[in-house]
C-alpha atoms as a PDB file:
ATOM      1  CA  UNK A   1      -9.191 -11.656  -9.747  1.00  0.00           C
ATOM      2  CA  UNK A   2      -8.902  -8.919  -7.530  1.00  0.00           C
ATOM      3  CA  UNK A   3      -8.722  -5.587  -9.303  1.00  0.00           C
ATOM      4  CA  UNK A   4      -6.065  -4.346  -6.715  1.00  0.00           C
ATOM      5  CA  UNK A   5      -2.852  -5.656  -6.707  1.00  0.00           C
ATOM      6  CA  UNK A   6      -1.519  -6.221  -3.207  1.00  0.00           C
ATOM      7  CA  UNK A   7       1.041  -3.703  -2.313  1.00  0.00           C
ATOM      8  CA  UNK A   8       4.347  -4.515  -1.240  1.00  0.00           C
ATOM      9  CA  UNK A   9       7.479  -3.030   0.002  1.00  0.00           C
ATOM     10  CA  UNK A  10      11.226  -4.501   0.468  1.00  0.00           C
ATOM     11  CA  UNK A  11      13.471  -3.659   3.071  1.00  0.00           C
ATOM     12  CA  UNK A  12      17.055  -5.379   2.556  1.00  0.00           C
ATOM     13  CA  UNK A  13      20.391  -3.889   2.243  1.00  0.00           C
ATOM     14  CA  UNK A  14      21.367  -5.280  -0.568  1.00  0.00           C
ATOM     15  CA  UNK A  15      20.443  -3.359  -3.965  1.00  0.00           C
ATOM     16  CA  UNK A  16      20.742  -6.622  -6.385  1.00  0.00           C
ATOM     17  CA  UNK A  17      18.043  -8.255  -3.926  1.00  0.00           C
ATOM     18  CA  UNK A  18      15.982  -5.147  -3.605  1.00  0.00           C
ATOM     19  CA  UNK A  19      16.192  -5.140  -7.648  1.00  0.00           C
ATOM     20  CA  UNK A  20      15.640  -9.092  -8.289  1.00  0.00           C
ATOM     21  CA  UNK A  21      12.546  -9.017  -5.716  1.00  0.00           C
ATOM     22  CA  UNK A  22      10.880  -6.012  -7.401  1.00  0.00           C
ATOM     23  CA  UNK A  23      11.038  -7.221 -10.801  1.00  0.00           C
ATOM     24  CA  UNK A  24       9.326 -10.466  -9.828  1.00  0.00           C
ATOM     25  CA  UNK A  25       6.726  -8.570  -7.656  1.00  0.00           C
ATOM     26  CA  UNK A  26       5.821  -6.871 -10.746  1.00  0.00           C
ATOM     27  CA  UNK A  27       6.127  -9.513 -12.614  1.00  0.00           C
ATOM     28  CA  UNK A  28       2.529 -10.502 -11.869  1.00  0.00           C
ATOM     29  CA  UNK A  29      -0.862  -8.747 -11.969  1.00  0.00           C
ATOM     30  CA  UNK A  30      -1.840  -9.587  -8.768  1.00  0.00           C
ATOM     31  CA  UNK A  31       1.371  -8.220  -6.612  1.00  0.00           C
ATOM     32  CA  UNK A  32       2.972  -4.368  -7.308  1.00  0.00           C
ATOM     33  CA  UNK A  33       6.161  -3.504  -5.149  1.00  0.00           C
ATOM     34  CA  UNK A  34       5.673   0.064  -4.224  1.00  0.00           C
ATOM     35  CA  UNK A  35       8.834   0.954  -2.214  1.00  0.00           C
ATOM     36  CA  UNK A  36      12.178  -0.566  -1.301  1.00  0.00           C
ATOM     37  CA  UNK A  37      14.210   0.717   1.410  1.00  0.00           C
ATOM     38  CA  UNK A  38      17.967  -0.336   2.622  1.00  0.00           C
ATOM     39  CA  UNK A  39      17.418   0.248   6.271  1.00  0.00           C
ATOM     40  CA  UNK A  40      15.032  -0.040   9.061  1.00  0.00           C
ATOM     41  CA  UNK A  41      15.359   3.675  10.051  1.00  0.00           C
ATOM     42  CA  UNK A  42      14.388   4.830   6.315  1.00  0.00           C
ATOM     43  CA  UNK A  43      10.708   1.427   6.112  1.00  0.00           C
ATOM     44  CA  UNK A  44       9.934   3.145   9.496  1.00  0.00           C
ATOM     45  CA  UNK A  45       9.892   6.860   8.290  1.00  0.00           C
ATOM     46  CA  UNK A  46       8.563   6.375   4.668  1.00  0.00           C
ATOM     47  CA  UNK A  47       6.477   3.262   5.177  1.00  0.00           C
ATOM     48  CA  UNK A  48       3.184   4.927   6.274  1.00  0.00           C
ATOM     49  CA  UNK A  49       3.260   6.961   3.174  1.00  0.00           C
ATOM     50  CA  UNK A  50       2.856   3.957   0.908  1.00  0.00           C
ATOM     51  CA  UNK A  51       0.448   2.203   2.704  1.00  0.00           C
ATOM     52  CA  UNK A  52       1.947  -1.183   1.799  1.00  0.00           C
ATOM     53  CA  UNK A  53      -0.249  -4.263   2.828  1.00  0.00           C
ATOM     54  CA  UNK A  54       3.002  -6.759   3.194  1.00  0.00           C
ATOM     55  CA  UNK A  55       6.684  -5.945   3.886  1.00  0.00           C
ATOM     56  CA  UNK A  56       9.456  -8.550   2.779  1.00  0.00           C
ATOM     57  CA  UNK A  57      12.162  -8.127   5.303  1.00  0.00           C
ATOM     58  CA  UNK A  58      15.840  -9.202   5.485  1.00  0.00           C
ATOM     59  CA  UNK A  59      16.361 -10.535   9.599  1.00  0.00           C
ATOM     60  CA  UNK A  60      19.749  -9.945   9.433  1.00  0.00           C
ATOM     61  CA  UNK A  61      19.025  -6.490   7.655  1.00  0.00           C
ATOM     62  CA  UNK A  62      22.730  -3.672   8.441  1.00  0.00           C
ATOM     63  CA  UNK A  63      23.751  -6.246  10.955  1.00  0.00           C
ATOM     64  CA  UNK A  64      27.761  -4.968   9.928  1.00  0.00           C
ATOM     65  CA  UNK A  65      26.940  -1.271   9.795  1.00  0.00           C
ATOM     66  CA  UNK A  66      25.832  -1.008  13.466  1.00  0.00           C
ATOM     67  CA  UNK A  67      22.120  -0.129  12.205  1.00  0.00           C
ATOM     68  CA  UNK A  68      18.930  -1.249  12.987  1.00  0.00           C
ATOM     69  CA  UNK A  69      18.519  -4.983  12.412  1.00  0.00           C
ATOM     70  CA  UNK A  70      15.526  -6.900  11.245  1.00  0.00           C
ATOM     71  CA  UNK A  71      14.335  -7.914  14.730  1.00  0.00           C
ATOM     72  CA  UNK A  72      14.300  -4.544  15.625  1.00  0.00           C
ATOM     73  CA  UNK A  73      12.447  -2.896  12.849  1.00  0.00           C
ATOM     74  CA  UNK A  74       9.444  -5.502  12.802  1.00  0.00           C
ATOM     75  CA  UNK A  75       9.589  -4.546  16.407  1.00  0.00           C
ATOM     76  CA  UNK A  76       9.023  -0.996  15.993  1.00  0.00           C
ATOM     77  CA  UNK A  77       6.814  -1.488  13.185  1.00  0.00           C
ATOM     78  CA  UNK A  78       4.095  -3.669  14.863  1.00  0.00           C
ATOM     79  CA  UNK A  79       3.663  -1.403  17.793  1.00  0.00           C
ATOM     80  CA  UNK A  80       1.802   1.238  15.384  1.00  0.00           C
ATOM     81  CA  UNK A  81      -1.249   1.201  14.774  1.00  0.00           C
ATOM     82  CA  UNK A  82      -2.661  -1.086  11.604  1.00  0.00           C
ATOM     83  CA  UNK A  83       1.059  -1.731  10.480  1.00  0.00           C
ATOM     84  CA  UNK A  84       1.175  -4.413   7.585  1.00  0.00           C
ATOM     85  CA  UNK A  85       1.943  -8.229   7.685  1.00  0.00           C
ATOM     86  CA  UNK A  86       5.686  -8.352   7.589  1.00  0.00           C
ATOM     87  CA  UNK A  87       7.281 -11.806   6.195  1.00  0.00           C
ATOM     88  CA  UNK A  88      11.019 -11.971   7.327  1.00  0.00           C
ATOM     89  CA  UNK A  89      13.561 -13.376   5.039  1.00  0.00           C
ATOM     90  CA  UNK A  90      15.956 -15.742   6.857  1.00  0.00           C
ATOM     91  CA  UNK A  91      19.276 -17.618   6.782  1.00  0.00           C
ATOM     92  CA  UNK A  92      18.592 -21.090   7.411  1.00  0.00           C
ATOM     93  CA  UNK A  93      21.603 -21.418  10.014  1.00  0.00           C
ATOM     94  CA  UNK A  94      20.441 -19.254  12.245  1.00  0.00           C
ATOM     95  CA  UNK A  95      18.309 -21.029  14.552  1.00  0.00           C
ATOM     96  CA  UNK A  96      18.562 -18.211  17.495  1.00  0.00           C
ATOM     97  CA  UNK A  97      17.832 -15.078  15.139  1.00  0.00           C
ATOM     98  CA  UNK A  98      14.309 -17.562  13.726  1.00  0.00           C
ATOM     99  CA  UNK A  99      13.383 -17.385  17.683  1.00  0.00           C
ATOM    100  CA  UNK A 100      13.847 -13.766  18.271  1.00  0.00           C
ATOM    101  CA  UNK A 101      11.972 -13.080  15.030  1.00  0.00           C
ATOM    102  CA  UNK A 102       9.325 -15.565  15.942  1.00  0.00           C
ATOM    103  CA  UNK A 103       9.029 -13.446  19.550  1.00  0.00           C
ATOM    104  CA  UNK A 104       9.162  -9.967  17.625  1.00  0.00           C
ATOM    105  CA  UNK A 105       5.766 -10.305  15.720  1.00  0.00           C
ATOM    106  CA  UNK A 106       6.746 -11.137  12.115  1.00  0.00           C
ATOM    107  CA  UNK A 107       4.103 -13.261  10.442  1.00  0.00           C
ATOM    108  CA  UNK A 108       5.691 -15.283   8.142  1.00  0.00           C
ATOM    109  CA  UNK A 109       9.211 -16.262   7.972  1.00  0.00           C
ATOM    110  CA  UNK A 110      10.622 -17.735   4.365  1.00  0.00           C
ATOM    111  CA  UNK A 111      13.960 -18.895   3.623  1.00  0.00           C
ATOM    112  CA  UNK A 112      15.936 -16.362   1.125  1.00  0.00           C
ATOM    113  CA  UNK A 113      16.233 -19.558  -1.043  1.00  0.00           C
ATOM    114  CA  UNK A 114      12.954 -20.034  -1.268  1.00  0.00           C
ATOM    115  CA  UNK A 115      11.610 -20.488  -5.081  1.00  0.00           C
ATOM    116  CA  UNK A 116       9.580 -17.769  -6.418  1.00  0.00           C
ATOM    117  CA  UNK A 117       6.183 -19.773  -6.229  1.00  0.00           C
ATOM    118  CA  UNK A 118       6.756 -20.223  -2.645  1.00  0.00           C
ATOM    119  CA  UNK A 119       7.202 -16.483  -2.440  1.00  0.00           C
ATOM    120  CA  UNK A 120       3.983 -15.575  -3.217  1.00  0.00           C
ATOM    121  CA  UNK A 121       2.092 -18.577  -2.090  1.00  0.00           C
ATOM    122  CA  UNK A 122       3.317 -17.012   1.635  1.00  0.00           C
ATOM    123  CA  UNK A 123       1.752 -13.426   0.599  1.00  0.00           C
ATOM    124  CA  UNK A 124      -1.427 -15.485   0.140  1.00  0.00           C
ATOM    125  CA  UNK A 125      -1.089 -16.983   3.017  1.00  0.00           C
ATOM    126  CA  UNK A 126      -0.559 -14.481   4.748  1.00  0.00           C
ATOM    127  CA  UNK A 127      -3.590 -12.327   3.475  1.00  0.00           C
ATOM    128  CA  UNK A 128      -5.783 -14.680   4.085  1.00  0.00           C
ATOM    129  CA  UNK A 129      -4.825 -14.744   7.877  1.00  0.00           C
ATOM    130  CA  UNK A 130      -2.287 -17.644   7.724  1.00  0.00           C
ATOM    131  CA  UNK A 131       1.589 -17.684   8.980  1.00  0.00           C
ATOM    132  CA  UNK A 132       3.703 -19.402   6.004  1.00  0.00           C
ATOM    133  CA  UNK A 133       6.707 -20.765   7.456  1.00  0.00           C
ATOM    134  CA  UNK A 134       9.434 -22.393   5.049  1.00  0.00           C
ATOM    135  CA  UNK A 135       9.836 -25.807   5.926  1.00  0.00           C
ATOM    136  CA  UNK A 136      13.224 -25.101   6.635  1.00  0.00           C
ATOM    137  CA  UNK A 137      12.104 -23.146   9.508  1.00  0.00           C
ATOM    138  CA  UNK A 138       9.671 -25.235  10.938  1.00  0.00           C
ATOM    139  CA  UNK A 139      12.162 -28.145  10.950  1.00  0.00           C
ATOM    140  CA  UNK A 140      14.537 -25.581  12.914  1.00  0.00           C
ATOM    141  CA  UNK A 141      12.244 -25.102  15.035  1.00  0.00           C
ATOM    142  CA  UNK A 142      11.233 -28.902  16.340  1.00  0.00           C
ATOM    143  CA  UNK A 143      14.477 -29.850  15.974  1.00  0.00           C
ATOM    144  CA  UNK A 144      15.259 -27.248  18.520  1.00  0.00           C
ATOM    145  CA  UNK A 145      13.121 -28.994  21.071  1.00  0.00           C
ATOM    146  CA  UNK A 146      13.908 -32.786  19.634  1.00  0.00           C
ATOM    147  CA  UNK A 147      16.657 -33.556  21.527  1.00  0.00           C
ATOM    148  CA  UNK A 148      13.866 -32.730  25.121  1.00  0.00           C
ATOM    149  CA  UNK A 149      11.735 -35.162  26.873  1.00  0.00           C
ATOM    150  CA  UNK A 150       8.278 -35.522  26.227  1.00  0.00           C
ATOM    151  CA  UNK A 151       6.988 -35.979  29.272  1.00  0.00           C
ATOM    152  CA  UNK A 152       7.096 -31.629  29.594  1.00  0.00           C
ATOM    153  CA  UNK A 153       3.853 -31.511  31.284  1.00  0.00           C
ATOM    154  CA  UNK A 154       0.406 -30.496  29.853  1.00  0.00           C
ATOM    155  CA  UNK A 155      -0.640 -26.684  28.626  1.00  0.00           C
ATOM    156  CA  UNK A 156      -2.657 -25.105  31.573  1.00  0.00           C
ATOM    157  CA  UNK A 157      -4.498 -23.659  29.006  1.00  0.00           C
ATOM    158  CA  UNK A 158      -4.856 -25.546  25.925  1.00  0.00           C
ATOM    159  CA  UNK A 159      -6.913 -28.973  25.605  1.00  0.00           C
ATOM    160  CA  UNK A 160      -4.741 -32.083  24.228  1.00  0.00           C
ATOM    161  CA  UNK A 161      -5.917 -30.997  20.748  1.00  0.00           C
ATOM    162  CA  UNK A 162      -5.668 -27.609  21.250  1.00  0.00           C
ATOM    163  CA  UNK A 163      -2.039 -28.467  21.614  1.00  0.00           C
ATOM    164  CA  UNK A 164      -1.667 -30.651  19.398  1.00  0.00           C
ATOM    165  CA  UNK A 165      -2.944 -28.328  16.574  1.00  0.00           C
ATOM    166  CA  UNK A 166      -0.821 -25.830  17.811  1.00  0.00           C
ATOM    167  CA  UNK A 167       2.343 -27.789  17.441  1.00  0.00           C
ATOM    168  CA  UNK A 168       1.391 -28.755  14.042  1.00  0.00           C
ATOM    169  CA  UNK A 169       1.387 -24.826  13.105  1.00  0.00           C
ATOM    170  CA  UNK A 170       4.374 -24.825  14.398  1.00  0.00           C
ATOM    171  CA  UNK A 171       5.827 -27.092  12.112  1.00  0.00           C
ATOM    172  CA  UNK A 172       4.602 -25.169   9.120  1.00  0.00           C
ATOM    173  CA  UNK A 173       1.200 -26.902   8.595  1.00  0.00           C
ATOM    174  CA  UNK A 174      -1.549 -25.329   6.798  1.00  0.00           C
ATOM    175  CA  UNK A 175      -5.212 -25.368   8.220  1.00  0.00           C
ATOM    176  CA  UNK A 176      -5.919 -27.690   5.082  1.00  0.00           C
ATOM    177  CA  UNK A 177      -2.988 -29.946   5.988  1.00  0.00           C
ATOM    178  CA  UNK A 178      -3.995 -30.181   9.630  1.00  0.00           C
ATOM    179  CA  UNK A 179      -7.494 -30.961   8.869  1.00  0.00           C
ATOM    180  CA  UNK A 180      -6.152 -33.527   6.602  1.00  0.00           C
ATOM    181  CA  UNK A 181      -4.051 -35.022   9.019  1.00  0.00           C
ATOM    182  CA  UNK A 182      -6.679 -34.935  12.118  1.00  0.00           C
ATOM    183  CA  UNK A 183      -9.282 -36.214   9.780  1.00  0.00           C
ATOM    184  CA  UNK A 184     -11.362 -33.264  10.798  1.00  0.00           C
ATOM    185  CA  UNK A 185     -12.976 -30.340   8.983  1.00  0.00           C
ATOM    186  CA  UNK A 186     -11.078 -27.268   7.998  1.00  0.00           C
ATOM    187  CA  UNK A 187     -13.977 -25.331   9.564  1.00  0.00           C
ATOM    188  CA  UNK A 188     -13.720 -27.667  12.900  1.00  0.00           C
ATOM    189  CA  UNK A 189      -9.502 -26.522  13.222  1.00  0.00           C
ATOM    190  CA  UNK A 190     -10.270 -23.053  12.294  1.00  0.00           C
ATOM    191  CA  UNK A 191     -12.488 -23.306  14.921  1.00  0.00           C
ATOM    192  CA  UNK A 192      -9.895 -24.711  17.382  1.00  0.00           C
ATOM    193  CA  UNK A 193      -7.417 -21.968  16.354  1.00  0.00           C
ATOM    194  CA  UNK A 194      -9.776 -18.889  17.360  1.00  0.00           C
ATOM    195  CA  UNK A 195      -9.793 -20.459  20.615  1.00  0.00           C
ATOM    196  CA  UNK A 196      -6.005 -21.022  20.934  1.00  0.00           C
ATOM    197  CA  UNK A 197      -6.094 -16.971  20.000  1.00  0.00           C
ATOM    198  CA  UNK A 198      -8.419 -16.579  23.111  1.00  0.00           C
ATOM    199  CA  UNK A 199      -6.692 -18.186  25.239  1.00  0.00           C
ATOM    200  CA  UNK A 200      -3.178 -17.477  24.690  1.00  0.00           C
ATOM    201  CA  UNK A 201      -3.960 -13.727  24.145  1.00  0.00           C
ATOM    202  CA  UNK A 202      -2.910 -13.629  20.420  1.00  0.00           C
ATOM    203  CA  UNK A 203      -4.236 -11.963  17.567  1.00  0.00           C
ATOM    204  CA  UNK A 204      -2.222 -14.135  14.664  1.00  0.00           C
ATOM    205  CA  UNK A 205      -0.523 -17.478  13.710  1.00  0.00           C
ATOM    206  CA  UNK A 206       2.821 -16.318  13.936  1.00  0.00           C
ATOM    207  CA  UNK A 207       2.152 -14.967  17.444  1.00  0.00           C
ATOM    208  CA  UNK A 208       0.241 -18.031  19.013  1.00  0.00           C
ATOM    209  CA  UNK A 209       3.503 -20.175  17.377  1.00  0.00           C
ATOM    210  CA  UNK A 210       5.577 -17.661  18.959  1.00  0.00           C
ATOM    211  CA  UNK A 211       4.744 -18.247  22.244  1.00  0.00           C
ATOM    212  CA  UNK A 212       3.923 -21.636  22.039  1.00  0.00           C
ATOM    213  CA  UNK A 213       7.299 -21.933  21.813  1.00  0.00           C
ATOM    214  CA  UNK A 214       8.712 -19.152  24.370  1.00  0.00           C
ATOM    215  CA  UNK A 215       6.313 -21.178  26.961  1.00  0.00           C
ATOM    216  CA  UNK A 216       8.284 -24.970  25.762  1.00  0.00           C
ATOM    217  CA  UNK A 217      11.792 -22.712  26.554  1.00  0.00           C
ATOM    218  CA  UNK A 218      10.950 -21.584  30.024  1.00  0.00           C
ATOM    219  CA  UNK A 219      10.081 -25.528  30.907  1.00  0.00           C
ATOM    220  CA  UNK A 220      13.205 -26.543  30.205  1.00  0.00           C
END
């Protein structure tokens, strides 16, 4: 086990959230919640003092107050310099905010429903380079484009399974799960996913799925 716990801070506006999310943090040896903030302005001031390794974050974070939102903070957050992974906390019926978060540089996006398990299966995931989506999200997110021909016209720069691997992260699939399902090696799709990095310019799961996605927009 590692002797470090992973450090984690909580920025939502609600205090019973803030409250029920730090006590199961704690809860195990392996996570500590070291700071909990209710606004954007406040994570963005205080954050680099606690050196956090993952932020939970409310999307729709002050939305009535007129305050910095979500989108905006992971915004501002990812243009420093070594900022944390941020995982976004989402409404499911939202499908437009899941975009703009998906285009702002969050790297994992969970449903606030989400069971507790799945909660820290995604900070896992997460430190071990992946993007958890809930599958709430990634069904938002083809569903978005289900209703669109097929016949959208091939990647420039992606191979057939280049794309095709990318569209499965997309959907929320692990790099076990793809492998799985391509009947290749996980070693042969991680592979395949550096190079989708190269090519599209990216540096992370979240941001290749990101614009995989801006990219199927602009066709259509």
């Amino acid at each position: 086990m590692n002797p470090h716990p992973t450090r984690i801070a909580i920025v939502d506006d609600r205090p019973e959230l803030r409250e029920s999310l730090s006590r199961l943090l704690n809860s195990r040896e392996e996570t500590e919640c070291v700071a909990a903030y209710t606004n954007g302005e406040e994570a963005l001031k205080k954050l680099p003092m606690v050196k956090c390794d993952v932020v939970l974050m409310d999307l729709h974070l002050n939305e009535t107050r007129h305050s910095m939102d979500g989108i905006e903070c992971v915004t501002k957050l990812k243009e420093r310099t070594n900022p944390p992974k941020v995982i976004m906390f989402i409404i499911e019926d939202h499908p437009e905010k899941i975009f703009q978060a998906l285009k702002a540089g969050a790297d994992g996006y969970l449903i606030k429903d989400d069971a507790p398990d799945r909660i820290f299966q995604a900070i896992k995931e997460i430190l071990n380079g992946g993007a958890p989506m809930s599958s709430q999200v990634a069904r938002l997110v083809v569903h978005a484009f289900h209703d669109k021909p097929k016949s959208e016209g091939k990647n420039e720069t992606l191979s057939k399974r280049q794309t095709e691997i990318l569209d499965l992260l997309t959907r929320g699939y692990r790099t076990k799960e793809i492998a799985k399902y391509l009947n290749l090696s996980s070693e042969t799709i991680n592979t395949h996913i550096r190079n989708i990095f190269e090519k599209l310019r990216v540096r992370s799961r979240a941001e290749a799925v990101a614009k995989y996605i801006q990219g199927k927009s602009k066709r259509h």
